[in-house]
Protein backbone atom coordinates (compact mmCIF):
# COMPACT_ATOMS: atom_id res chain seq x y z
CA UNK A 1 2.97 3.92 -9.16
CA UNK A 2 3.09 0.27 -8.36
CA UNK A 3 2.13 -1.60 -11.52
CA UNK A 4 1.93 -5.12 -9.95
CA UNK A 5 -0.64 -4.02 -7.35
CA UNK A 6 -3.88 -4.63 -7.11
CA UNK A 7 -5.12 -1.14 -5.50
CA UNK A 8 -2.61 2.15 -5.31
CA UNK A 9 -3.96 4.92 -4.15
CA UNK A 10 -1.36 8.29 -4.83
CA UNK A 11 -2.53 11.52 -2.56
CA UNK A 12 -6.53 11.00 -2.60
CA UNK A 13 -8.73 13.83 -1.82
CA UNK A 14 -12.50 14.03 -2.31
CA UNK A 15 -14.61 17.14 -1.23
CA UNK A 16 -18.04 17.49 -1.05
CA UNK A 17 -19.51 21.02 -2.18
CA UNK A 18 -22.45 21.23 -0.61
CA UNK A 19 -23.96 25.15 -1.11
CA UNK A 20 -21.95 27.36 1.47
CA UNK A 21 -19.96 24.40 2.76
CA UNK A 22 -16.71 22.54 1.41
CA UNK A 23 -16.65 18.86 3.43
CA UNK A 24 -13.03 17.25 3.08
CA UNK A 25 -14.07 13.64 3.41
CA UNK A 26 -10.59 12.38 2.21
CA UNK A 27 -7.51 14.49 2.87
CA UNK A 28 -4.87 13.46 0.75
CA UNK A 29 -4.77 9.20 1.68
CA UNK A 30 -1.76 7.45 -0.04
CA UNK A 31 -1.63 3.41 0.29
CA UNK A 32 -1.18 0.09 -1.48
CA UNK A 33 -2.77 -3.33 -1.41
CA UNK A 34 -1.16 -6.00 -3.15
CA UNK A 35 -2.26 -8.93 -5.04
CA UNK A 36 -4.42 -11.44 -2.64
CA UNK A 37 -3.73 -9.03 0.51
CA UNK A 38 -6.70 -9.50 2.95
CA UNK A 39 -7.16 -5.51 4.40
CA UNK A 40 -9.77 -4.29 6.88
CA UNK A 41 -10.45 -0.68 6.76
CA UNK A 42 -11.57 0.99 9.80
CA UNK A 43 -12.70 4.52 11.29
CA UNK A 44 -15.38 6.02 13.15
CA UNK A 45 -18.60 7.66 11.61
CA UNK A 46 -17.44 10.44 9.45
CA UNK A 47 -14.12 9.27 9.54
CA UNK A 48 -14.09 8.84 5.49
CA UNK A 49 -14.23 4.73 5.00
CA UNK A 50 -17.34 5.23 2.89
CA UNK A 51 -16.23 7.47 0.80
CA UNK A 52 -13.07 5.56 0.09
CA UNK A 53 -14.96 2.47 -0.47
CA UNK A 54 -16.82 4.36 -3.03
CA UNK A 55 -13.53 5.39 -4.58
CA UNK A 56 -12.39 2.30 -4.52
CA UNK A 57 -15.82 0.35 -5.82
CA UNK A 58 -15.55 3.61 -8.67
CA UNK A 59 -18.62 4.42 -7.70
CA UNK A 60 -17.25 8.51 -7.64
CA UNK A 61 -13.99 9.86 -8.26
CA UNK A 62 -11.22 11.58 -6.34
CA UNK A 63 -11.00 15.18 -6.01
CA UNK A 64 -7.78 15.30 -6.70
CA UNK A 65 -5.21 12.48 -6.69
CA UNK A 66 -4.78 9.07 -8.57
CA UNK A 67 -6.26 5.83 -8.04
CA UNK A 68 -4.85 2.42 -10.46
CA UNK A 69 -7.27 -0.43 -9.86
CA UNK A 70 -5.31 -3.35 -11.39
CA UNK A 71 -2.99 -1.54 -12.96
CA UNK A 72 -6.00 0.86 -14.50
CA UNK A 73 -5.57 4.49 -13.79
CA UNK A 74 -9.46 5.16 -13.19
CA UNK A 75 -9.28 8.33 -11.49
CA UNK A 76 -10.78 10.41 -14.18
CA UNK A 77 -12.92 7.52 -16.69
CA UNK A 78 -16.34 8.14 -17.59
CA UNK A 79 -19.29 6.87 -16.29
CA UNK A 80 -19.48 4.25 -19.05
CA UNK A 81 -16.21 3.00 -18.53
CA UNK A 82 -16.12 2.95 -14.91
CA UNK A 83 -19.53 0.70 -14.88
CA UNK A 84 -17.26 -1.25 -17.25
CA UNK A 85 -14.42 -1.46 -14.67
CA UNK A 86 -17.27 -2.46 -12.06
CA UNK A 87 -18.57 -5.17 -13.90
CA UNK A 88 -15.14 -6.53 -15.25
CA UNK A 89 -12.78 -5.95 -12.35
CA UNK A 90 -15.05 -5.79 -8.53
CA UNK A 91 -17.16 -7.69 -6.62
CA UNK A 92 -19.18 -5.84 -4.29
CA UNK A 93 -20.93 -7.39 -1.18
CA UNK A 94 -22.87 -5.46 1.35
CA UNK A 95 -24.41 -5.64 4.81
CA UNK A 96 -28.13 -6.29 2.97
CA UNK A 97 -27.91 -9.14 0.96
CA UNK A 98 -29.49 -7.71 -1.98
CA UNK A 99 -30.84 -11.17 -3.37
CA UNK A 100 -33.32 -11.33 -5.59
CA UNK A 101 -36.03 -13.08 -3.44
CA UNK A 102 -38.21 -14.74 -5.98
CA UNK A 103 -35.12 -16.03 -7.38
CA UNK A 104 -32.95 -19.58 -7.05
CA UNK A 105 -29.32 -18.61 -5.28
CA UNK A 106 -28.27 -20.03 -8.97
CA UNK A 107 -29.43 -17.40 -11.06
CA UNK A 108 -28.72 -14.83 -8.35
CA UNK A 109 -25.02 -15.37 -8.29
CA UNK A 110 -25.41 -15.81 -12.69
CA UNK A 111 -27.40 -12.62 -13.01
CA UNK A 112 -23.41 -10.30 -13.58
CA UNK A 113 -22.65 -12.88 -16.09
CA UNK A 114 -26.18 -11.94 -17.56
CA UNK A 115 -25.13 -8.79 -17.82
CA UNK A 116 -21.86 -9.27 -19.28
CA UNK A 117 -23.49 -11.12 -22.42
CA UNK A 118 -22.55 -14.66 -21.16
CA UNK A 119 -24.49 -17.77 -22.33
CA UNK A 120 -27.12 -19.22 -19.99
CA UNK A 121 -25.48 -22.68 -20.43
CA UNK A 122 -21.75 -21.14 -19.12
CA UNK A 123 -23.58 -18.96 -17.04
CA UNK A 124 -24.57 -21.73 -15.25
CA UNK A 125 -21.74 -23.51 -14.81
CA UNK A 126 -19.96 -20.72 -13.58
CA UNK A 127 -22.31 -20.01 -10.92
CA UNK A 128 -22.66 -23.06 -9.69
CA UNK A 129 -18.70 -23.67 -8.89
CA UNK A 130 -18.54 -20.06 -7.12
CA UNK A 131 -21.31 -21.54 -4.96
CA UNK A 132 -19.75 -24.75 -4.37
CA UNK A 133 -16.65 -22.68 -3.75
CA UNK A 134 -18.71 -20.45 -0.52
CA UNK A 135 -20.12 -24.10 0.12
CA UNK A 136 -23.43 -24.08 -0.88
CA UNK A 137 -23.48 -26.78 -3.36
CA UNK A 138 -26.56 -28.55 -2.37
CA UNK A 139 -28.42 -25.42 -1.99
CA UNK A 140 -28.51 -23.94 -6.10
CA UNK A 141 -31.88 -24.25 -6.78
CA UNK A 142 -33.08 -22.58 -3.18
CA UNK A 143 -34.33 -19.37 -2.87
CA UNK A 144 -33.25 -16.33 -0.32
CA UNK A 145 -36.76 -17.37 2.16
CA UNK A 146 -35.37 -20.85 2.15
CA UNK A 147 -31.88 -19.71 3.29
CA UNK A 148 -30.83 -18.63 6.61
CA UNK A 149 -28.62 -15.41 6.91
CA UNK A 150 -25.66 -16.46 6.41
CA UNK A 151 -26.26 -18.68 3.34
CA UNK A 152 -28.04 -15.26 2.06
CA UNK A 153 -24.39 -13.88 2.46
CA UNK A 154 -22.69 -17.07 1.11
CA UNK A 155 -24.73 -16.31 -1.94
CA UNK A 156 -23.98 -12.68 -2.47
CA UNK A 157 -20.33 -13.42 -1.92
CA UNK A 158 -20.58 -16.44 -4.47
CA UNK A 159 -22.39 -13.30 -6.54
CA UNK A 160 -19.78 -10.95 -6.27
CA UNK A 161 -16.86 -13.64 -7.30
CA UNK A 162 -18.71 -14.87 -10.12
CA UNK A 163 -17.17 -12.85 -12.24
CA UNK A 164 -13.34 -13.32 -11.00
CA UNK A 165 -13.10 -10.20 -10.13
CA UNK A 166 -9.72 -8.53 -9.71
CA UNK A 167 -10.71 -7.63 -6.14
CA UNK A 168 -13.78 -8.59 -3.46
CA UNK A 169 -15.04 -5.43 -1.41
CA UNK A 170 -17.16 -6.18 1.62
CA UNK A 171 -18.81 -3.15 3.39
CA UNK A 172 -19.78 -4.69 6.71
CA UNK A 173 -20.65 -7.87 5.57
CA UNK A 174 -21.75 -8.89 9.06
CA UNK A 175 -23.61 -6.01 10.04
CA UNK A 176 -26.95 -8.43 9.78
CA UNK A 177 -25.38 -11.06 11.23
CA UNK A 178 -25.48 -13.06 14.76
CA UNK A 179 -21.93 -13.80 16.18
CA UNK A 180 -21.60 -17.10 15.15
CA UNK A 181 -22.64 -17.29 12.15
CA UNK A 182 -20.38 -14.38 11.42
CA UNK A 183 -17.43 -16.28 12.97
CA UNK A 184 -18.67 -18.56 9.85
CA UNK A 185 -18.52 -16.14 7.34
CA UNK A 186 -14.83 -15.05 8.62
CA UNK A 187 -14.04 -18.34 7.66
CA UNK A 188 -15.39 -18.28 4.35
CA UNK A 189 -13.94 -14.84 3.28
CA UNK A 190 -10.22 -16.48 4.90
CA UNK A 191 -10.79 -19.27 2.54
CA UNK A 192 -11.00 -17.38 -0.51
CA UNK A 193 -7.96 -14.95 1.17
CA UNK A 194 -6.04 -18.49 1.08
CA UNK A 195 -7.08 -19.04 -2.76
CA UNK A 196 -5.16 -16.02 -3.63
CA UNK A 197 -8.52 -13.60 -3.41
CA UNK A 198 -7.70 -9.62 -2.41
CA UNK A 199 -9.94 -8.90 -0.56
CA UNK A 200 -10.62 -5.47 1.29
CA UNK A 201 -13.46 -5.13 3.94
CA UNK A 202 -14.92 -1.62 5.61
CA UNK A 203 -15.94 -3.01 9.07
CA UNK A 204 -16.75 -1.20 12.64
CA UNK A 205 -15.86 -4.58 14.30
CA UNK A 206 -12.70 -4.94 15.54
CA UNK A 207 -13.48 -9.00 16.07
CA UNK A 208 -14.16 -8.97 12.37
CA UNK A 209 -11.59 -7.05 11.18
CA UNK A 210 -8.80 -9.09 13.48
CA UNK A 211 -9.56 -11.83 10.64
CA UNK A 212 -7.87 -9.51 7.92
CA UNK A 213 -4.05 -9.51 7.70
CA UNK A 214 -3.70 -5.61 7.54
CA UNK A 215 -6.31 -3.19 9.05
CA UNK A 216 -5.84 0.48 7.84
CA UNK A 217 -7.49 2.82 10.40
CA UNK A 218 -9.29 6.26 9.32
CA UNK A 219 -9.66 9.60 11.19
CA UNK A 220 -11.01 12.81 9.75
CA UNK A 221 -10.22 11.67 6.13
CA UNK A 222 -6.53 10.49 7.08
CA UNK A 223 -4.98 7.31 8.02
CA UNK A 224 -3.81 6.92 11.24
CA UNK A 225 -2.21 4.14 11.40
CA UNK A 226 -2.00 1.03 8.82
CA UNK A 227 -0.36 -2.47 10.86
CA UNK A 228 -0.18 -6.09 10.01
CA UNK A 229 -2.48 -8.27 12.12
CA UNK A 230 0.14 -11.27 12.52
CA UNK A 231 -2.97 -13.08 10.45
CA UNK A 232 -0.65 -16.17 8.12
């Protein structure tokens, strides 16, 4: 195992039992992303990305296999302890926004820190320089009806770093998205890939996921191929 990584995956499997029917959706997967690597992960439908995203957001566990997440072996935690790792150790954003809508962008991106038992005063603060750092400093105090769609995602990124999380997952952060404005957000995840962010992204768009410096490609719960983009 590769203790200075941020994500290595040993020999992954994950099967679904469902009655009658076994369903390999990962067949034995092996890779490793280090420290402020910027990886797409591709595949078509039923190819397995989701269900190694949700490995890799410990949302479920491997079949079989091991899975260190910052040097944490998580593979076989509890439930309690791998909401822990969530909290402490992801960000998560996702094709829906998932803002609260009554809600300023300010205590959107503040509500993790909520939960993590920080004061409203630092809770603040912090939020406030993760949305200067997605550049929406002038817009704290708006809510999600009074932001286009791509400051929606600017927030829920700003959200999902707010906690300085050991690594960002994006599952197809563009999928509600016109062209340009996710050209935009390419720019704003590169940004944060240039601050020394990992980042790894589950996209179906090869435009998007030519952005990312590695893409690792998915077939029938293998990879097929895993190649440097040429990206920095």
């Amino acid at each position: 195992m590769n203790s200075s990584a941020a994500i290595d995956v040993r020999e992954v499997t994950k099967t679904y039992d469902l009655g009658d029917v076994k369903v390999e959706a990962l067949r034995g997967v092996s890779f490793t992303i280090a420290r402020g690597e910027y990886v797409a992960i591709m595949g078509p439908s039923g190819s397995g990305k989701s269900t190694l995203m949700n490995l890799l957001g410990c949302l479920d566990r491997p079949t079989t296999g091991r899975y260190l997440l910052d040097s944490i072996d998580v593979s076989t935690l509890g439930d309690d302890q791998l909401a822990a790792i969530r909290l402490k150790k992801l960000g998560f954003v996702f094709q829906g926004f998932n803002l609260l809508a009554r809600t300023s962008a300010l205590k959107n991106v503040a509500l993790p820190l909520f939960y993590a038992g920080v004061g409203s005063r630092e809770r603040n603060a912090l939020a406030a320089g993760r949305l200067a750092e997605v550049g929406l400093a002038d817009r704290v105090n708006h809510k999600p009806s009074e932001l286009s769609g791509g400051q929606q995602q600017r927030v829920a990124i700003a959200r999902a770093l707010v906690n300085d999380p050991a690594v960002l997952l994006a599952d197809e952060p563009t999928g509600n998205l016109d062209s340009t404005t996710s050209e935009e957000l390419m720019g704003v995840f590169q940004h944060l890939n240039e601050a020394g962010r990992t980042i790894i992204m589950v996209t179906h768009d090869e435009d998007v996921a030519g952005h990312a410096r590695r893409i690792i490609r998915l077939r029938d719960g293998r990879i097929v191929d895993d190649q440097a983009t040429g990206k920095g």
